[in-house]
Protein backbone atom coordinates (compact mmCIF):
# COMPACT_ATOMS: atom_id res chain seq x y z
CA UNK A 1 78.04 78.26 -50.02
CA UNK A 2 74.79 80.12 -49.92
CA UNK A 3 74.62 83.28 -49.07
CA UNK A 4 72.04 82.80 -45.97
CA UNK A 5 74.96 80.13 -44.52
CA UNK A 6 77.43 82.60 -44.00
CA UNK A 7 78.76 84.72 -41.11
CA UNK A 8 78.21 88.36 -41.15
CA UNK A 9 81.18 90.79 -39.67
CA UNK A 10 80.67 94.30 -39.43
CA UNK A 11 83.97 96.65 -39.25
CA UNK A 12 87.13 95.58 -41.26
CA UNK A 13 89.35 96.30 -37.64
CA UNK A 14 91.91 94.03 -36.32
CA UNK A 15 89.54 92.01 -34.41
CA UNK A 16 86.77 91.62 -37.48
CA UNK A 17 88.89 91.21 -39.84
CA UNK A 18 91.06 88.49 -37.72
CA UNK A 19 87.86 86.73 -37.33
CA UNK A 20 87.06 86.56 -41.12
CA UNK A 21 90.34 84.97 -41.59
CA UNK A 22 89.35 82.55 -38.72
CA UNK A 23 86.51 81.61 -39.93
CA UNK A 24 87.57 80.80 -43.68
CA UNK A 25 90.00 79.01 -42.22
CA UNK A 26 87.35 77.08 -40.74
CA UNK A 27 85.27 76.59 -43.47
CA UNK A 28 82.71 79.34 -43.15
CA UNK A 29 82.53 81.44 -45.64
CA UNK A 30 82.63 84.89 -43.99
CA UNK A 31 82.08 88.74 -45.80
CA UNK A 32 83.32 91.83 -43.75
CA UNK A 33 81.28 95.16 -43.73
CA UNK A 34 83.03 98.23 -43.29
CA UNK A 35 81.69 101.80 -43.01
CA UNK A 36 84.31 104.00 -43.99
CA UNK A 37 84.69 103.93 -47.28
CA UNK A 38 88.58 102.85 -46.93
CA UNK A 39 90.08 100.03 -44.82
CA UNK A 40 92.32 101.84 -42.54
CA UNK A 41 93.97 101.71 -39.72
CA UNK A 42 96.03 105.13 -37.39
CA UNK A 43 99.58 104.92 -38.31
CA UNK A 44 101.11 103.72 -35.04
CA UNK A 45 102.20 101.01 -33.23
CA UNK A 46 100.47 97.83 -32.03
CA UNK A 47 102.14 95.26 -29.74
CA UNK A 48 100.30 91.60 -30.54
CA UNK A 49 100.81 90.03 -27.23
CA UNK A 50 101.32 86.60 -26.12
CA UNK A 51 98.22 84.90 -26.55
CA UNK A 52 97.44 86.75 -29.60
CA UNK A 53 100.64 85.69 -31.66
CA UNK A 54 99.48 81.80 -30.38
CA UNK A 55 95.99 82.45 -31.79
CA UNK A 56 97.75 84.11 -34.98
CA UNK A 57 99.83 80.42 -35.00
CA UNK A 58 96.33 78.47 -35.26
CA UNK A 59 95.78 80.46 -38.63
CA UNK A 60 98.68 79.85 -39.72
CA UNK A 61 99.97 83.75 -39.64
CA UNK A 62 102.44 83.92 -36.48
CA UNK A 63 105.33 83.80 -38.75
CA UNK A 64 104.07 86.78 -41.04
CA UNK A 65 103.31 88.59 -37.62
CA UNK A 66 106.94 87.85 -36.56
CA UNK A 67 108.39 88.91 -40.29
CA UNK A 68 107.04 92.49 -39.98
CA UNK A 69 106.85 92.62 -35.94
CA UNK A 70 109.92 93.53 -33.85
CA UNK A 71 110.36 90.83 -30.70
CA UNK A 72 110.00 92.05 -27.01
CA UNK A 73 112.87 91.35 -24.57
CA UNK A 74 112.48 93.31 -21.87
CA UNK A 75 110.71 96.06 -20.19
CA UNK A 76 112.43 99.23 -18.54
CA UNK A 77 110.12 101.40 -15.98
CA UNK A 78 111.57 104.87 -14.60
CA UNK A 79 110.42 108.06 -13.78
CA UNK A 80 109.64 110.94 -15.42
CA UNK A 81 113.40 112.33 -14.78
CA UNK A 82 114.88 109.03 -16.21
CA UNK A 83 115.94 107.47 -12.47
CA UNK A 84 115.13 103.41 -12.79
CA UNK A 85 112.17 101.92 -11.51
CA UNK A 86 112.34 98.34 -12.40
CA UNK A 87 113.69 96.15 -15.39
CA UNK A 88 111.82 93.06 -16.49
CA UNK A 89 113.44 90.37 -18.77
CA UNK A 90 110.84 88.97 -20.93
CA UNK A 91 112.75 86.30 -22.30
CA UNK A 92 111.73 84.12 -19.46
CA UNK A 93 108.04 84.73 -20.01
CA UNK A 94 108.75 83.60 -23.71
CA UNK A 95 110.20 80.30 -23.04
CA UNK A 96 107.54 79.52 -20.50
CA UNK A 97 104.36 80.44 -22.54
CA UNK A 98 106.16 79.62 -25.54
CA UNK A 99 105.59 82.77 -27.84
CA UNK A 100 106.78 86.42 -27.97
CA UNK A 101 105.13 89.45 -27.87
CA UNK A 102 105.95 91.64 -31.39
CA UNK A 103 105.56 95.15 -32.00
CA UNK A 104 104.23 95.79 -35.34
CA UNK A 105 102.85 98.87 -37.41
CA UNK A 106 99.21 98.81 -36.87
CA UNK A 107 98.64 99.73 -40.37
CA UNK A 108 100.81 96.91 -41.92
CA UNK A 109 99.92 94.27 -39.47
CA UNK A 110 96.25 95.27 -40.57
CA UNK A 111 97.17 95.26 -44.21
CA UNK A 112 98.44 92.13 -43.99
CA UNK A 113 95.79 90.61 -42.48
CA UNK A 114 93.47 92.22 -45.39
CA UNK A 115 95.66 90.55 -47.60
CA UNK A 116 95.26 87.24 -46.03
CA UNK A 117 91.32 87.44 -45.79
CA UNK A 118 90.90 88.83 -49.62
CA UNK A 119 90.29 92.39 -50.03
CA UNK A 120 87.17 91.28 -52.60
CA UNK A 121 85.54 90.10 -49.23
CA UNK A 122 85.60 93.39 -47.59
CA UNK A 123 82.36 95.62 -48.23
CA UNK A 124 83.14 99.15 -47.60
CA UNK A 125 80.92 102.58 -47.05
CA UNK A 126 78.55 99.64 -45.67
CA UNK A 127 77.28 101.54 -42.64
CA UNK A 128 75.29 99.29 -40.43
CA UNK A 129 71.80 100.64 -39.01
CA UNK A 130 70.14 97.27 -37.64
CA UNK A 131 69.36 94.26 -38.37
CA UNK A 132 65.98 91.52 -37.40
CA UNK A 133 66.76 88.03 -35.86
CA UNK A 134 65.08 84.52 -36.79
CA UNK A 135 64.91 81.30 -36.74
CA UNK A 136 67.02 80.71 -39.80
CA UNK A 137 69.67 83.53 -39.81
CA UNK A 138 69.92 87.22 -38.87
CA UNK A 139 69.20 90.28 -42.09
CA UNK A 140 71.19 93.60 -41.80
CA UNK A 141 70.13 96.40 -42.84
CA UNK A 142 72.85 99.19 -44.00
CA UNK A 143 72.27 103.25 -44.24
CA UNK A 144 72.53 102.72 -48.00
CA UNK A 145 68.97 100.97 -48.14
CA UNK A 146 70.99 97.75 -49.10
CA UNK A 147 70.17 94.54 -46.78
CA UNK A 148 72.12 91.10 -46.02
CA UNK A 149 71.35 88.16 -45.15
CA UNK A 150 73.69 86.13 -43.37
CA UNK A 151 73.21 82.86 -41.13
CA UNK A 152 75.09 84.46 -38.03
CA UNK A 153 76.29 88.32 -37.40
CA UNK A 154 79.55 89.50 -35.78
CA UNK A 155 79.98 93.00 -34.41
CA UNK A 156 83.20 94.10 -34.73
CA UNK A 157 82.69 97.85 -34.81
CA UNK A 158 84.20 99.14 -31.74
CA UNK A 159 84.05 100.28 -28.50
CA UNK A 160 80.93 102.63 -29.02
CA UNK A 161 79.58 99.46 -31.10
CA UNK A 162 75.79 100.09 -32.60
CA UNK A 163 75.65 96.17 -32.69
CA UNK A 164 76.24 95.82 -29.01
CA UNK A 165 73.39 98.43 -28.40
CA UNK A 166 71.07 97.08 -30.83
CA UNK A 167 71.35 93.49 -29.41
CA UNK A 168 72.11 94.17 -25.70
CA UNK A 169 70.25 97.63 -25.50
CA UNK A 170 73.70 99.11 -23.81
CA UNK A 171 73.86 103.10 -23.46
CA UNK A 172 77.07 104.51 -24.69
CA UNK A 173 80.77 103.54 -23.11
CA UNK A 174 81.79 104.98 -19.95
CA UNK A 175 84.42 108.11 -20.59
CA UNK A 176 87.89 108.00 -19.05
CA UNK A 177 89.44 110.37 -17.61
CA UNK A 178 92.15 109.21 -19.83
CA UNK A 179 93.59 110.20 -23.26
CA UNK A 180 95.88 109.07 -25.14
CA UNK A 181 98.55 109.75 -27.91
CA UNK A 182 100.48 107.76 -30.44
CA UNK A 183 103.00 107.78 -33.36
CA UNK A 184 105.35 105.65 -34.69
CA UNK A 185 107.99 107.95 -36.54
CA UNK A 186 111.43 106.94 -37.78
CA UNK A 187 113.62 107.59 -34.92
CA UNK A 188 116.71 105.58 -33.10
CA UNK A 189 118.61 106.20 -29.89
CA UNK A 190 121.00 104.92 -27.24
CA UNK A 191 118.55 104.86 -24.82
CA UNK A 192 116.34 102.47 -26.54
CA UNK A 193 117.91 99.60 -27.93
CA UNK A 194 116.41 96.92 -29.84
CA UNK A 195 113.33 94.66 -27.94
CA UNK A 196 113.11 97.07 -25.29
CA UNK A 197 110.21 98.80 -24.25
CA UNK A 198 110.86 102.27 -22.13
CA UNK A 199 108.22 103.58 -20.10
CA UNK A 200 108.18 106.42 -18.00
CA UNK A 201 105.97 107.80 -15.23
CA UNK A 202 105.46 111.47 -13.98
CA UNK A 203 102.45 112.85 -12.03
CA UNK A 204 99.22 111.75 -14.07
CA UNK A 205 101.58 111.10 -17.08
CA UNK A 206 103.20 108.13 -18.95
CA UNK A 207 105.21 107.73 -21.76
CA UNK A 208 105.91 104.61 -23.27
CA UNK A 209 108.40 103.86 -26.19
CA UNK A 210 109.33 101.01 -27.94
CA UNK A 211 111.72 100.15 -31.23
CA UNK A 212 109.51 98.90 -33.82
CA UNK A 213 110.99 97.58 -37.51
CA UNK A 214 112.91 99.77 -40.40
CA UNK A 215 114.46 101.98 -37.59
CA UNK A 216 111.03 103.42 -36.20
CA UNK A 217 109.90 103.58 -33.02
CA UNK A 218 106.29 103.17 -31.67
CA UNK A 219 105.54 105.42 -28.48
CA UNK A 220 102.22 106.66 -26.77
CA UNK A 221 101.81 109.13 -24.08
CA UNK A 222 98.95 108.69 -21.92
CA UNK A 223 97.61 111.78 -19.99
CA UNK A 224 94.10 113.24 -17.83
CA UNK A 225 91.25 114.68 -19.47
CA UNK A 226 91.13 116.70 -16.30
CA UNK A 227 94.52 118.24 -17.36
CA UNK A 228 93.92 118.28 -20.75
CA UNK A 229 90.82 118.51 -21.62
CA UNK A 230 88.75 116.44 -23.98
CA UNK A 231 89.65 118.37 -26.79
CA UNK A 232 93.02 120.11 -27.48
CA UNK A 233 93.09 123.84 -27.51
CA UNK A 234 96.69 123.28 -29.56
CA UNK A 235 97.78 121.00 -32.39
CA UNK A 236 99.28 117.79 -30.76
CA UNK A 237 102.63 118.55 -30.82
CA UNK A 238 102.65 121.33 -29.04
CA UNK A 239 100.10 120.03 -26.50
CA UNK A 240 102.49 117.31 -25.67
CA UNK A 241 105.72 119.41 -26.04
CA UNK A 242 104.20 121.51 -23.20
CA UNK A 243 103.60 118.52 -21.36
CA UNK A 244 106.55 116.33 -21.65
CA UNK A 245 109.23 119.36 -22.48
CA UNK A 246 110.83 119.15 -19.36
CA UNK A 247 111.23 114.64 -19.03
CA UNK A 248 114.23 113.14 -19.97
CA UNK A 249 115.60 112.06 -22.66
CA UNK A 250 114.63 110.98 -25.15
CA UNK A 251 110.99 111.90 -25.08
CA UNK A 252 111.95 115.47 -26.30
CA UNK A 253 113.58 114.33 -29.28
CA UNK A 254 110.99 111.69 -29.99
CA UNK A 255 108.56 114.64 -29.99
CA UNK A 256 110.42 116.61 -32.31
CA UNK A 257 110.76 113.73 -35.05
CA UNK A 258 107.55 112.79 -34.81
CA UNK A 259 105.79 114.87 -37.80
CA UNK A 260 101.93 116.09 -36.43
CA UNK A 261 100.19 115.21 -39.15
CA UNK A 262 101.43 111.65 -37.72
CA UNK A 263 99.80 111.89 -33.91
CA UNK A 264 96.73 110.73 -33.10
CA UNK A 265 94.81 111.81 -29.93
CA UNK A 266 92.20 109.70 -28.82
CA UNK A 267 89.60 109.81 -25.68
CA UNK A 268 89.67 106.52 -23.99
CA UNK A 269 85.72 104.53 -23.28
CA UNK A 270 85.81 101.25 -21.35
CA UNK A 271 82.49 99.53 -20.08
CA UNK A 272 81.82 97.50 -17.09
CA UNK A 273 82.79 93.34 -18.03
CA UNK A 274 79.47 92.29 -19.53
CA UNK A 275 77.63 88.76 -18.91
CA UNK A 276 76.86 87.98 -22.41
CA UNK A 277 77.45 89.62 -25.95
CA UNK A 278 74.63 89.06 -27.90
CA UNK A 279 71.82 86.83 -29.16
CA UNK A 280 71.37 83.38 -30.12
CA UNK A 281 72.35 84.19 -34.04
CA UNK A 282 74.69 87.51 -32.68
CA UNK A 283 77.99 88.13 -30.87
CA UNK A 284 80.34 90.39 -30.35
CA UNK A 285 84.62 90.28 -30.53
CA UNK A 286 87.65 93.41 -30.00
CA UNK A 287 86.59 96.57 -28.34
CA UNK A 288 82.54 96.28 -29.18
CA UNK A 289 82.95 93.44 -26.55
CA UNK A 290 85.23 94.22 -23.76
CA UNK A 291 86.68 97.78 -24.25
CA UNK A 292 89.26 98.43 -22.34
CA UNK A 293 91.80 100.94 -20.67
CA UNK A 294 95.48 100.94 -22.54
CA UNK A 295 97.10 100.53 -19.21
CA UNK A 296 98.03 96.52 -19.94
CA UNK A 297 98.12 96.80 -23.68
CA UNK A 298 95.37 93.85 -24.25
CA UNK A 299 92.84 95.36 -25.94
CA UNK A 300 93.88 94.66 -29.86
CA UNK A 301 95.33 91.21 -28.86
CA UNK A 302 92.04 89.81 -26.88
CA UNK A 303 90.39 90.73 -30.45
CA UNK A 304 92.89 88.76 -31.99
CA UNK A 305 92.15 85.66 -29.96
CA UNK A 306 88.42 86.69 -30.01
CA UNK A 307 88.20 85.68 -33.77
CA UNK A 308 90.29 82.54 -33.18
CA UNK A 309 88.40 80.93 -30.39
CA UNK A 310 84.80 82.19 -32.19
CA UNK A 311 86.20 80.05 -35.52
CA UNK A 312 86.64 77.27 -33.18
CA UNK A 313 83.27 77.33 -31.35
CA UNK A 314 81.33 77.67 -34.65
CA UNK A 315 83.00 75.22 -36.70
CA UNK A 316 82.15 72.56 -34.18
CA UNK A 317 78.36 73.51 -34.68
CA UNK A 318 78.22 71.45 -37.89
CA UNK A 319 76.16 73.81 -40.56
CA UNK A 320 75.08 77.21 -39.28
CA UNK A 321 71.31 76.42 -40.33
CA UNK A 322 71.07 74.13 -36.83
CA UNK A 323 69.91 77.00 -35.00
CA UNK A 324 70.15 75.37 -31.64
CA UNK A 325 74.09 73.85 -32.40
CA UNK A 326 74.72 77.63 -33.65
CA UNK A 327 73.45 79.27 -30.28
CA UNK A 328 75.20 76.40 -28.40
CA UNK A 329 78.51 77.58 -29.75
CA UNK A 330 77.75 81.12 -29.03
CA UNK A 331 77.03 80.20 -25.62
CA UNK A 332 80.61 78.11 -25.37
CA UNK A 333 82.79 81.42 -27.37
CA UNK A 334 81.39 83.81 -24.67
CA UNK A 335 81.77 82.25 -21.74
CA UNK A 336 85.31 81.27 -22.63
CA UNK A 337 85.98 84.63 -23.69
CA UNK A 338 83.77 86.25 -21.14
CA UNK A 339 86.13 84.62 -18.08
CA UNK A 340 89.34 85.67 -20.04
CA UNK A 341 88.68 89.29 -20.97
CA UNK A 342 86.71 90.20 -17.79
CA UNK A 343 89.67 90.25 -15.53
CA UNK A 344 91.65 92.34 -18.30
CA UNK A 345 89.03 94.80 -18.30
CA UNK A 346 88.75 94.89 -14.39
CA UNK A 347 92.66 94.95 -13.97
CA UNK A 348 93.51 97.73 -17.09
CA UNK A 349 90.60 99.99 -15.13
CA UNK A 350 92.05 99.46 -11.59
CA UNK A 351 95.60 100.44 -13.08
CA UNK A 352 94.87 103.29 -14.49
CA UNK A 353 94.64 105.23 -11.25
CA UNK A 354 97.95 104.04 -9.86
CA UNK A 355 99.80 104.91 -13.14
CA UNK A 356 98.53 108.20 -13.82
CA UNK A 357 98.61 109.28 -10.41
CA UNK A 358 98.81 112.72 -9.78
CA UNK A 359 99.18 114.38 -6.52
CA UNK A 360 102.54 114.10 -4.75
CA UNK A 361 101.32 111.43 -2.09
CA UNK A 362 100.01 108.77 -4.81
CA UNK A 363 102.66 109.73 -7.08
CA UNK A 364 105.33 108.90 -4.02
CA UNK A 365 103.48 105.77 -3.45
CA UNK A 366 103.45 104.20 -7.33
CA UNK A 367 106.74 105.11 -7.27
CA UNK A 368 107.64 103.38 -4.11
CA UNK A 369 105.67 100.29 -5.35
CA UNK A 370 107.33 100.04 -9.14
CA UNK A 371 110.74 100.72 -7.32
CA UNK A 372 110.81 98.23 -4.41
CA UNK A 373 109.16 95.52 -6.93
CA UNK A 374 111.25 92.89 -8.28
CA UNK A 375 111.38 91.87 -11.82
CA UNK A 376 110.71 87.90 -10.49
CA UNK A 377 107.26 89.33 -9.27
CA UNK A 378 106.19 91.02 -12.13
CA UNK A 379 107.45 88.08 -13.99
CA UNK A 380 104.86 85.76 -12.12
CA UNK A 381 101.82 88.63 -12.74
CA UNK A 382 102.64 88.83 -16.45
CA UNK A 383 103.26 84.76 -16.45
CA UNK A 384 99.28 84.51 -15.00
CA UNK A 385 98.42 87.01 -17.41
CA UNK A 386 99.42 85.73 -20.18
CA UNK A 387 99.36 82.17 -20.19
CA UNK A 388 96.33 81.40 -21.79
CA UNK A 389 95.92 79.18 -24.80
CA UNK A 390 93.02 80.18 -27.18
């Protein structure tokens, strides 16, 4: 296929790389441009939710997902000193929607997916600086004084995307008052058996823990920038050791198996839902089109189905010189997409509040709310949040 009939990703993430895969799959031939000069990915855990492992099945990789993923059965919520919350069977939601959440390494799920798209197609220290918009296709431009030319462009490059701000003329992300840790070290215990996921809430604090494969477990504790500032004045561990020293087991222990070199400590950006992505030859998919807070655990999975649907949309457009079919399937990708992620991103933000809360009156009241819940009503919210089919 020439190269001016091709589709155009920039970053080799999750989401871009998902929708290179997609789109080969398709029939459109599809290069990825990173600009790191490795394909990497932090070394902790990733939990490819519902609709994500049913957009993995349309590309024929849910079973590979499953093979390195550990399944999700339940979900156990207590506080910080260990008393229960809530317990929610997730077995239920899996024979309703017909697929099961799996934890996976980030940085194997990501490898496999590289493996899958062919690491030949992957362009890396390819850092984008622009790119000009015709009739015919869209040419990017790259810091190296190299151009493309491609017949549609993808930007897959994260929440602070220079895509998105280039097309839609966005400022920068909105910053959290949230940050956020994660590991996935080798580590087993009593307390967290097989499929379930533990999480724990204290005042403006949450821990979360879940077993992953080859006796590891993925955790991430989620904290205030107000409390911690938006850079650590101590190395991780003992910023989180301070923290979390006195919670019950067995966050402690976690802690102390988790090497530091292994912790990464990220500031969380999330933008308002957005009405379109791009241009008539430009879009957007993962976190450079609907960033989002960690608080529901969507945000690599909606890039996951992001890729899937856009394969869909632009594979009905016939060839991707038909400049008005090509901005027709644009159009159809982001309002689908646009009416799935927007009440994610609305939802995750609203969340946030209620599980970090930190004075004794809000922290009373989440813990009132998560306590008198039932596990059939959280059932139902996960059930509607869930059930779509890319």
């Amino acid at each position: 296929m020439p190269q001016a009939d091709r589709a155009i990703i920039i970053g080799a993430g999750v989401a871009g790389v998902t929708a290179g895969i997609a789109l080969n799959r398709a029939g459109i031939d599809a290069t990825v441009y990173e600009g790191s000069d490795e394909v990497r990915e932090i070394g902790s855990g990733l939990g490819v939710q519902y609709g994500a492992m049913k957009a993995l099945r349309k590309i024929g990789l849910e079973d590979e997902a499953r093979r390195i993923g550990q399944p999700l059965t339940a979900m156990a919520w207590t506080k910080w000193n260990g008393k229960p919350l809530v317990t929610i069977p997730h077995i239920p939601l899996k024979e309703k929607l017909g697929a099961q959440t799996h934890n996976v390494h980030r940085g194997e799920f990501l490898s496999l997916l590289v493996r899958e798209f062919g690491r030949d197609r992957i362009v890396v220290g390819a850092k984008f600086t622009g790119f000009e918009e015709d009739e015919t296709g869209v040419t990017v431009h790259f810091e190296d004084g190299r151009t493309e030319r491609g017949a549609v462009l993808v930007g897959a490059d994260g929440s602070r995307s220079r895509i998105r701000s280039h097309s839609l003329g966005d400022s920068e992300p909105r910053r959290t008052n949230v940050v956020v840790w994660r590991s996935m070290p080798h580590f087993e215990h009593p307390l967290l058996p097989l499929g379930v996921l533990r999480q724990a809430y204290g005042p403006g604090k949450m821990f979360s823990a879940v077993p992953g494969t080859n006796q590891r477990v993925f955790w991430f504790a989620v904290g205030l920038v107000s409390e911690f500032g938006d850079q650590p004045v101590t190395g991780p561990k003992e910023e989180l050791m301070n923290a979390y020293g006195a919670w019950a087991e067995p966050v402690v222990e976690m802690l102390q198996a988790t090497p530091e070199t292994e912790i990464t400590r990220t500031r969380i950006f999330d933008r308002p839902p957005a009405k379109r992505w791009g241009t008539a030859r430009v879009t957007l998919a993962g976190d450079a089109a609907h960033p989002m807070m960690p608080t529901l655990g969507q945000g690599a999975s909606t890039g996951i189905e992001d890729g899937v649907v856009l394969a869909k949309y632009l594979s009905q457009a016939g060839s991707l010189a038909d400049s008005t079919a090509v901005g027709r399937a644009f159009q159809a990708y982001e309002a689908e997409r646009i009416a799935r992620t927007t009440p994610l991103v609305k939802n995750a933000h609203k969340f946030a509040p209620i599980a970090l809360a930190s004075n004794p009156v809000s922290t009373r009241l989440r813990d009132l709310l998560l306590g008198y819940s039932t596990d059939a009503s959280w059932q139902r919210r996960f059930l509607a949040q869930h059930s779509y089919e890319p």
